[in-house]
PDB file of N, CA and C in Angstrom:
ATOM      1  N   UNK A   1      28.612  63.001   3.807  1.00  0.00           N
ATOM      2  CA  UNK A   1      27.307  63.338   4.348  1.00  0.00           C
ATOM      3  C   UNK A   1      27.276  64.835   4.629  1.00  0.00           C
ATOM      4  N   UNK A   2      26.080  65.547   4.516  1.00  0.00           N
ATOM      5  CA  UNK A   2      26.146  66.945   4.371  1.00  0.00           C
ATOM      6  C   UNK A   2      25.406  67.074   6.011  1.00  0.00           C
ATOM      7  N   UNK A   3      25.484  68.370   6.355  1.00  0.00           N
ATOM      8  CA  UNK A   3      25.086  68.795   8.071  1.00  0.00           C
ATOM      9  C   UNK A   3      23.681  68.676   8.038  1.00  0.00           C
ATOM     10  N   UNK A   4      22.792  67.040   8.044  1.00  0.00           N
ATOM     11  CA  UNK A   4      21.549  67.102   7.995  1.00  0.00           C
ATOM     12  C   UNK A   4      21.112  67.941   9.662  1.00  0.00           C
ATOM     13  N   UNK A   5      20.048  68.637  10.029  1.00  0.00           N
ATOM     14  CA  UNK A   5      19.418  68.312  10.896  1.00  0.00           C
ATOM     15  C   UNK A   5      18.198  67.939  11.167  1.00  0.00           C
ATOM     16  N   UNK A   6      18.204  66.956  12.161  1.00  0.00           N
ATOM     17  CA  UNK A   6      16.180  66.724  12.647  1.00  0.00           C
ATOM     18  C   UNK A   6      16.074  67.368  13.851  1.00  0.00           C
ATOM     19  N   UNK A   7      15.087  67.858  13.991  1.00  0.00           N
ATOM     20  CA  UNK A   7      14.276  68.695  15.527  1.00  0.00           C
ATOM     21  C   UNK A   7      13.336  67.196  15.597  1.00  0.00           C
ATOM     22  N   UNK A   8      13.181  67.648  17.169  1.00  0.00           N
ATOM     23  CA  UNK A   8      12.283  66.605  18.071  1.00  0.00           C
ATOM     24  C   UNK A   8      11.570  67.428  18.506  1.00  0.00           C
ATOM     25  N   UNK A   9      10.194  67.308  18.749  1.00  0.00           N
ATOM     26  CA  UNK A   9       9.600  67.897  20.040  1.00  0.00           C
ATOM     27  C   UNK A   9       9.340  66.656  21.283  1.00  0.00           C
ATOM     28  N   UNK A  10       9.214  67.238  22.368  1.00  0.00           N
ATOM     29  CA  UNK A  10       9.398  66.494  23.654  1.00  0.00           C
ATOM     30  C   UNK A  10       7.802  66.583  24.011  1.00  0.00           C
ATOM     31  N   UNK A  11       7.188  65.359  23.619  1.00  0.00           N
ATOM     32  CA  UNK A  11       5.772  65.335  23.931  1.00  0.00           C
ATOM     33  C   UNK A  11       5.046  64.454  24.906  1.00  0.00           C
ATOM     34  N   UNK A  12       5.795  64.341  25.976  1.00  0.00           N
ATOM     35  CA  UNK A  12       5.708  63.594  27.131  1.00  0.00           C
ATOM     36  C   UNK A  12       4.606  64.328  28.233  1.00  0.00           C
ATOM     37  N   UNK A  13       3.850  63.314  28.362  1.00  0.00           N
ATOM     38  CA  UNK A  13       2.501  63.773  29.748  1.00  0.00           C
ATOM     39  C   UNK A  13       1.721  64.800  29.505  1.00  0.00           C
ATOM     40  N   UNK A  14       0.967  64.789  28.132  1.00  0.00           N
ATOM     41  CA  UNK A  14       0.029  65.162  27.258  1.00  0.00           C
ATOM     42  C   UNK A  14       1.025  66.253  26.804  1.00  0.00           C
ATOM     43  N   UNK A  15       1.808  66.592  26.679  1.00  0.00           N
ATOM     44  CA  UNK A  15       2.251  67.557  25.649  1.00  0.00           C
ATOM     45  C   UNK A  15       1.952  67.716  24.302  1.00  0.00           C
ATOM     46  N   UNK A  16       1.473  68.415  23.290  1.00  0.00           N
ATOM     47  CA  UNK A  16       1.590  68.421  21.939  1.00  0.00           C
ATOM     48  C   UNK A  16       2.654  68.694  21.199  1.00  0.00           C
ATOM     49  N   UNK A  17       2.718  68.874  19.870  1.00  0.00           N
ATOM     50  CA  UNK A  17       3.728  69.287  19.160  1.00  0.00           C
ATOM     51  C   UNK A  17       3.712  70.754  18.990  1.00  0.00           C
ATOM     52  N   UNK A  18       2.488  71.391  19.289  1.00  0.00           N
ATOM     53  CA  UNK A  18       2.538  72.856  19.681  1.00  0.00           C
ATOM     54  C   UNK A  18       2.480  73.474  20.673  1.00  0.00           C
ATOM     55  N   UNK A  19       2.506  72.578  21.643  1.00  0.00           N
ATOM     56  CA  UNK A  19       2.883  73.300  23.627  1.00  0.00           C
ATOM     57  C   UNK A  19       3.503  71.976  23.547  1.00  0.00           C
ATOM     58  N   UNK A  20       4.892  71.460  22.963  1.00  0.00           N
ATOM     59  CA  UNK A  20       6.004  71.059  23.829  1.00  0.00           C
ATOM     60  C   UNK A  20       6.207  71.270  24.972  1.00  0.00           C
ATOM     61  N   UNK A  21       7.077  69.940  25.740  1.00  0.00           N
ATOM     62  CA  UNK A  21       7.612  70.460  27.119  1.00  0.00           C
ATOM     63  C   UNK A  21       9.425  70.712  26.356  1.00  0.00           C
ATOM     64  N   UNK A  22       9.680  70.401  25.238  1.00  0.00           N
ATOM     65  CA  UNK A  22      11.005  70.852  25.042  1.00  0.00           C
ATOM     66  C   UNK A  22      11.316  70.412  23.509  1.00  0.00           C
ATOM     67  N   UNK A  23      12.295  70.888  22.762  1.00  0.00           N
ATOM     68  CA  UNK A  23      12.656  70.955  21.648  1.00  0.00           C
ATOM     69  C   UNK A  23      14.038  70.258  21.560  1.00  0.00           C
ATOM     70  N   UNK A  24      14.515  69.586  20.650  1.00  0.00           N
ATOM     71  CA  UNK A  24      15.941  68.594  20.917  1.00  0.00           C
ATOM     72  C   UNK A  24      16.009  68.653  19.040  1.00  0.00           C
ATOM     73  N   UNK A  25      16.776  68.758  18.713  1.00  0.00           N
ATOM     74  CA  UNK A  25      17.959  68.221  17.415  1.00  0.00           C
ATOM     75  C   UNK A  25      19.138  67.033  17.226  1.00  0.00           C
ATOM     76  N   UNK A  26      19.139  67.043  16.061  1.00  0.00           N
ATOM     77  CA  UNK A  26      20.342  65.962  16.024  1.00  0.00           C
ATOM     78  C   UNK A  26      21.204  66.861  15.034  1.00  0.00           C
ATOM     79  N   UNK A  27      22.163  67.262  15.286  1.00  0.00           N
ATOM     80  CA  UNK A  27      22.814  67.735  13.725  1.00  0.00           C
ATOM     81  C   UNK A  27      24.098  66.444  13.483  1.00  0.00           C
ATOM     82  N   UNK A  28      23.723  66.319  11.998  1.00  0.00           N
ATOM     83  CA  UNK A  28      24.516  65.357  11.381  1.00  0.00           C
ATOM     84  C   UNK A  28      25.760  65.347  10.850  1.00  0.00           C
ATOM     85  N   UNK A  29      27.204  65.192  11.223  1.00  0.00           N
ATOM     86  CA  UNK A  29      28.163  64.963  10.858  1.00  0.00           C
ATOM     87  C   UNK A  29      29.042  64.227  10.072  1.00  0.00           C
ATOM     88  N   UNK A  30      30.182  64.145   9.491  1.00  0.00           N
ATOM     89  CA  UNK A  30      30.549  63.041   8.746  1.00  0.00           C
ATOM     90  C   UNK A  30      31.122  61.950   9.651  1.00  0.00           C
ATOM     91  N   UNK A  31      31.593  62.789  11.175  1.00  0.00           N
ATOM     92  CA  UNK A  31      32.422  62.470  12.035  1.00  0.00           C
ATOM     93  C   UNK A  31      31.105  61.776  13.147  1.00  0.00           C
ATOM     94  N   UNK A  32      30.158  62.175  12.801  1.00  0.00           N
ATOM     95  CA  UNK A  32      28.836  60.946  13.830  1.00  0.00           C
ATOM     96  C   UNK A  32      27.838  62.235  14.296  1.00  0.00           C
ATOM     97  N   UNK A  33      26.895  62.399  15.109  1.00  0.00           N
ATOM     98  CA  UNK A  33      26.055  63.163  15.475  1.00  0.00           C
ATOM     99  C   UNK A  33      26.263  64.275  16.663  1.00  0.00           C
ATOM    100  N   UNK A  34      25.619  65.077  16.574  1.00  0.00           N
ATOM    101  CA  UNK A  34      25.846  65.547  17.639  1.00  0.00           C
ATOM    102  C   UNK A  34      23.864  65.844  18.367  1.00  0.00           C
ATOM    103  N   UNK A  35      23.599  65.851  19.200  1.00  0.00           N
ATOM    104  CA  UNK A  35      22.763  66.245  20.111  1.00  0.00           C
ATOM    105  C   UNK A  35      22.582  67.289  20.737  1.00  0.00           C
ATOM    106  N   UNK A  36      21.279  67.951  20.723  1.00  0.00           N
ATOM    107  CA  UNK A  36      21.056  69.290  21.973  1.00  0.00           C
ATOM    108  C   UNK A  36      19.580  69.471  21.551  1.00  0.00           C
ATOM    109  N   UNK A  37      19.630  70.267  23.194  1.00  0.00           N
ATOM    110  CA  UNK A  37      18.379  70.646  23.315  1.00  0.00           C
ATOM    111  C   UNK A  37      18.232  71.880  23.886  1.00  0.00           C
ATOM    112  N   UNK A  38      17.142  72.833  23.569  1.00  0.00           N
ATOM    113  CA  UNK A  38      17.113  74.261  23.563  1.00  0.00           C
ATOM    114  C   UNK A  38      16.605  74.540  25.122  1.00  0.00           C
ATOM    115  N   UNK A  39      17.311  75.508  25.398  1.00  0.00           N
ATOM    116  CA  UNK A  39      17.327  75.803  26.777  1.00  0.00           C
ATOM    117  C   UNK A  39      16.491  77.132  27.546  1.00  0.00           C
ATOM    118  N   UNK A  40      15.931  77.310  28.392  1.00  0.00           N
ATOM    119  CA  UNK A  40      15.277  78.603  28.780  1.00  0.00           C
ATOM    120  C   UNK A  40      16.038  79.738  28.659  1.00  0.00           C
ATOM    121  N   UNK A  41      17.355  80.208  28.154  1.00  0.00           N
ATOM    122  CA  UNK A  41      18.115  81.175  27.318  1.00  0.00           C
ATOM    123  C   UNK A  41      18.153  80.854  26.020  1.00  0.00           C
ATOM    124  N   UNK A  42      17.415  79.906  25.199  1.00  0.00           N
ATOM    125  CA  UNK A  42      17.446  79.630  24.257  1.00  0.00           C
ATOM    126  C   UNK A  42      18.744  79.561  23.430  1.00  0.00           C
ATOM    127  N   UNK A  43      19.518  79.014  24.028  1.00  0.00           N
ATOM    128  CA  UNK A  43      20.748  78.527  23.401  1.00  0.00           C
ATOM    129  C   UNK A  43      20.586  77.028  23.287  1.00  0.00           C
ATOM    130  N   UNK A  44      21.511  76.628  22.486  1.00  0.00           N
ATOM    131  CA  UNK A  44      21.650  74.967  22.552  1.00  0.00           C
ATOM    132  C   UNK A  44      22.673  74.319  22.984  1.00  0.00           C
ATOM    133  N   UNK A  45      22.639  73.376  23.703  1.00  0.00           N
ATOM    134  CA  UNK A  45      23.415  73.077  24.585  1.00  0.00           C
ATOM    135  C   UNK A  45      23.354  71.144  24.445  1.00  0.00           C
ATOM    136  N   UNK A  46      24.112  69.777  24.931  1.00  0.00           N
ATOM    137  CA  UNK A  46      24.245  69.287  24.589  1.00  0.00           C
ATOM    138  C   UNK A  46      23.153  68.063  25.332  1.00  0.00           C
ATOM    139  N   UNK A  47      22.317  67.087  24.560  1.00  0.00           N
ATOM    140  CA  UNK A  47      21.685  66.620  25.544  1.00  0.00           C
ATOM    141  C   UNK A  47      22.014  64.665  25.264  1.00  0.00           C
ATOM    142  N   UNK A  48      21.541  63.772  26.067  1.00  0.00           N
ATOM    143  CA  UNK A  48      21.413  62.465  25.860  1.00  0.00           C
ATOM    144  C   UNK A  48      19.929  62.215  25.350  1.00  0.00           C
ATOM    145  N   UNK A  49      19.090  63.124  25.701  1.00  0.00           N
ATOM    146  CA  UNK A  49      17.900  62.831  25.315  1.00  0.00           C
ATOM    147  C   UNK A  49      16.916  61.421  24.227  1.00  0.00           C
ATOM    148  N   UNK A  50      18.368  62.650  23.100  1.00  0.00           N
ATOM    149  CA  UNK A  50      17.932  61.272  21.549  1.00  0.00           C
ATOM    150  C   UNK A  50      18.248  60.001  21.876  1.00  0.00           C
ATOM    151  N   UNK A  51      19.349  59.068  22.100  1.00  0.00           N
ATOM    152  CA  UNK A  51      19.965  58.294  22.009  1.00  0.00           C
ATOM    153  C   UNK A  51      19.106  57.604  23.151  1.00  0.00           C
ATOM    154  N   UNK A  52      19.009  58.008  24.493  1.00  0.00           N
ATOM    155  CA  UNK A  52      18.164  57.859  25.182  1.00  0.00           C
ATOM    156  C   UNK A  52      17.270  57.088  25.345  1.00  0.00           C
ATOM    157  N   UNK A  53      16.251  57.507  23.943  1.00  0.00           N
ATOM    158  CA  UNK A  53      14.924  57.468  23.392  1.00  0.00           C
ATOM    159  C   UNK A  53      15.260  56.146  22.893  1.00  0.00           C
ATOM    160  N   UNK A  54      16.460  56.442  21.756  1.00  0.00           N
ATOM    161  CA  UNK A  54      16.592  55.055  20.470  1.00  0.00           C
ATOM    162  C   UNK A  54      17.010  54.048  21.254  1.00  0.00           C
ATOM    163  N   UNK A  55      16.892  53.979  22.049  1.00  0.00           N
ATOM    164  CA  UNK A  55      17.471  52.895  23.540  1.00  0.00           C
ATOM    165  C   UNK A  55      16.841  52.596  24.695  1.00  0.00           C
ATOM    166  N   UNK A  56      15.445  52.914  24.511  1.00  0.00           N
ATOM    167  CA  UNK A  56      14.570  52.946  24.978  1.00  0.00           C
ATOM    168  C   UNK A  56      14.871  53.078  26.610  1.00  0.00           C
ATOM    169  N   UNK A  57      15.578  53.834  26.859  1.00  0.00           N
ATOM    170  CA  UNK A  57      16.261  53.666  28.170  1.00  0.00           C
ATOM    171  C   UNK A  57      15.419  55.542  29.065  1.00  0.00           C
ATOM    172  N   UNK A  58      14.856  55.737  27.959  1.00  0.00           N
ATOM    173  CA  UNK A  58      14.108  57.105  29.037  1.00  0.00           C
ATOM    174  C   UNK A  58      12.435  57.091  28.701  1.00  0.00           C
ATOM    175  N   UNK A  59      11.828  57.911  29.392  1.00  0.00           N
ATOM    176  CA  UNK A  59      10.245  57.408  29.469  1.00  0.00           C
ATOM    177  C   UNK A  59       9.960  58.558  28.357  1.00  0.00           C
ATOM    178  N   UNK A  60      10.677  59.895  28.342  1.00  0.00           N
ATOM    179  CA  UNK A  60      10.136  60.748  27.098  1.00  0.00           C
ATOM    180  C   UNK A  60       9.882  60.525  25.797  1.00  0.00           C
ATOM    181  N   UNK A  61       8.569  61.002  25.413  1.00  0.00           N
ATOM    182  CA  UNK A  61       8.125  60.767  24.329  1.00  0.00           C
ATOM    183  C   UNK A  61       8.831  61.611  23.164  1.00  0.00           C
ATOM    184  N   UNK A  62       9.248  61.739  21.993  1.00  0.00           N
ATOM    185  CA  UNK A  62       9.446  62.362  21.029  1.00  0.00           C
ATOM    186  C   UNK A  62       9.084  62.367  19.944  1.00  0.00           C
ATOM    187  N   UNK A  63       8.665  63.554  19.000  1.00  0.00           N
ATOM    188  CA  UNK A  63       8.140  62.983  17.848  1.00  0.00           C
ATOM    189  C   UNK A  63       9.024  63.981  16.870  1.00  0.00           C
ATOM    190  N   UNK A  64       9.543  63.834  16.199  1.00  0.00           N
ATOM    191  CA  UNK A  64       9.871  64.115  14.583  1.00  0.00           C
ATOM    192  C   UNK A  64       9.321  65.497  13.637  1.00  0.00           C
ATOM    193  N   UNK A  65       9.777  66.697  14.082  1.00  0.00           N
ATOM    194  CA  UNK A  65       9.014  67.642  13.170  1.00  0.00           C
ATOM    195  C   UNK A  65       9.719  68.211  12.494  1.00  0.00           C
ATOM    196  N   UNK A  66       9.245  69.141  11.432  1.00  0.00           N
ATOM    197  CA  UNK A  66       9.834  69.757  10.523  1.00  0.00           C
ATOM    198  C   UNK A  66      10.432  71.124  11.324  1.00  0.00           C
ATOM    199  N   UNK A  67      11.233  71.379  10.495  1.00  0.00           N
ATOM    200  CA  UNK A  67      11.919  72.554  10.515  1.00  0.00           C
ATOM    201  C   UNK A  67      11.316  73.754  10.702  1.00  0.00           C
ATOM    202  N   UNK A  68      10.428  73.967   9.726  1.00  0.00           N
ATOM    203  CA  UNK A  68       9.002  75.180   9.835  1.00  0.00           C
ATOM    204  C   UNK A  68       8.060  74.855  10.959  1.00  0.00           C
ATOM    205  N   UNK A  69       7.687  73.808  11.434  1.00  0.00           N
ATOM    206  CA  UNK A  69       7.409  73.428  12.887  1.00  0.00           C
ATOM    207  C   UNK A  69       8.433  73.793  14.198  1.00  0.00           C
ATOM    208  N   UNK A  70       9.732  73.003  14.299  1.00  0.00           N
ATOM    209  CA  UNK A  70      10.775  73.696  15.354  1.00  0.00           C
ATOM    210  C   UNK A  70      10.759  74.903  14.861  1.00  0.00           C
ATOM    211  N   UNK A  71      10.651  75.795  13.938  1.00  0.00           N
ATOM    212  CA  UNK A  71      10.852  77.322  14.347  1.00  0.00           C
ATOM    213  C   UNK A  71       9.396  77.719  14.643  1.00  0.00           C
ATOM    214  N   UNK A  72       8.381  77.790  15.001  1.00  0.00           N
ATOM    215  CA  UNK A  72       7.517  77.817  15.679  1.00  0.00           C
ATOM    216  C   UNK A  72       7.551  77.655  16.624  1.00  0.00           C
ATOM    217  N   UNK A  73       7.856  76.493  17.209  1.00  0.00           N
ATOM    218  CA  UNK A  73       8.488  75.870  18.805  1.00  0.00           C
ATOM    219  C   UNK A  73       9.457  76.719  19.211  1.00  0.00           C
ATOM    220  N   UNK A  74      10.161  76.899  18.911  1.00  0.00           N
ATOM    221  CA  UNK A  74      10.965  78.136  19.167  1.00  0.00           C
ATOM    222  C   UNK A  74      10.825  79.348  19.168  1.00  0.00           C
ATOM    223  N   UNK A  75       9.545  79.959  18.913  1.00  0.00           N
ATOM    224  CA  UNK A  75       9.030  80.781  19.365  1.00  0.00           C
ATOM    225  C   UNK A  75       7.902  80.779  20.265  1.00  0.00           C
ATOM    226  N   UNK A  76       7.486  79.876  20.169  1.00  0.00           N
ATOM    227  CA  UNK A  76       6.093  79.333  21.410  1.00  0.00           C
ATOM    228  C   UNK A  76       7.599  79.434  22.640  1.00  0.00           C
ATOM    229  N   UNK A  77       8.557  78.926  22.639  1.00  0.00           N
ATOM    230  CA  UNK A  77       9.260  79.025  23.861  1.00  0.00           C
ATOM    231  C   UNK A  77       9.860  80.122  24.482  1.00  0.00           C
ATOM    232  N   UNK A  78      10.065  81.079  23.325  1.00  0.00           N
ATOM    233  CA  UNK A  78      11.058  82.713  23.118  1.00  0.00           C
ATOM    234  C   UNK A  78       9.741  83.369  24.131  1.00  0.00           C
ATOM    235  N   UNK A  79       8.256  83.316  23.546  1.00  0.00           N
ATOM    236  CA  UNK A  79       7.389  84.022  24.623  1.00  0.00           C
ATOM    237  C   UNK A  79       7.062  83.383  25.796  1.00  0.00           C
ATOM    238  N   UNK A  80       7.302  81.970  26.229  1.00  0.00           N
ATOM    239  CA  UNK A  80       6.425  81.396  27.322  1.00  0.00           C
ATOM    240  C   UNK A  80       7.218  81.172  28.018  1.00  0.00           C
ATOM    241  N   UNK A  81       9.305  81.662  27.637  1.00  0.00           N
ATOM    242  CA  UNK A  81      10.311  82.640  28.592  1.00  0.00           C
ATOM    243  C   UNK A  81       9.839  83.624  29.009  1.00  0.00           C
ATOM    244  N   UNK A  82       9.764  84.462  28.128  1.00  0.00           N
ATOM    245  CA  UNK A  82       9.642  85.999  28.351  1.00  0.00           C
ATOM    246  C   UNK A  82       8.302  86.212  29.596  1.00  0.00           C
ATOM    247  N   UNK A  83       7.365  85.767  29.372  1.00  0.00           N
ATOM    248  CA  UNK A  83       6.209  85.819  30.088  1.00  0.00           C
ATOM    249  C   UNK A  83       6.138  85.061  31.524  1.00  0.00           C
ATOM    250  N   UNK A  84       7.450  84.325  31.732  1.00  0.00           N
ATOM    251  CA  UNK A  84       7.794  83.347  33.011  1.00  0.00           C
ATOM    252  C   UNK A  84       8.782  84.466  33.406  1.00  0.00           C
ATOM    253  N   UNK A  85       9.567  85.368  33.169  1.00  0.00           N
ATOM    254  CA  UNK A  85      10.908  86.044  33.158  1.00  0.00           C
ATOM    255  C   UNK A  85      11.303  86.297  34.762  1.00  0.00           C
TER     256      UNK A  85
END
């Protein structure tokens, strides 16, 4: 299996997919997944979020976007840091 990744956006309590309340990935391993979610230093860091979700065990909503979408989100977040700073 090659290093797929999927981005999530976190669209919980009217959030959209273009004012997220947060951004999450899965990157894909041969060795199993790994998880994270992007942080107000915009690093990535490790979350339960996904699994969470597929386990219906948290109330956040998530939806599935593209790549050219999370890098958008990732910049909707790079300024709406900067402008909180």
């Amino acid at each position: 299996m090659g290093n797929k990744i999927t981005y999530y956006a976190i669209v919980s309590g009217g959030a959209t997919v273009d004012r997220p309340q947060g951004l999450l990935r899965r990157l894909e391993h041969d060795d199993g997944p790994d998880d994270e979610g992007l942080h107000r230093d915009l690093s990535w860091r490790p979350t339960p979020l996904i699994v969470e979700q597929e386990n219906g065990s948290t109330d956040e909503d998530l939806v599935e976007v593209s790549h050219e979408q999370a890098s958008k989100i990732v910049e909707y977040f790079r300024e709406k840091f900067a402008n909180e700073g």
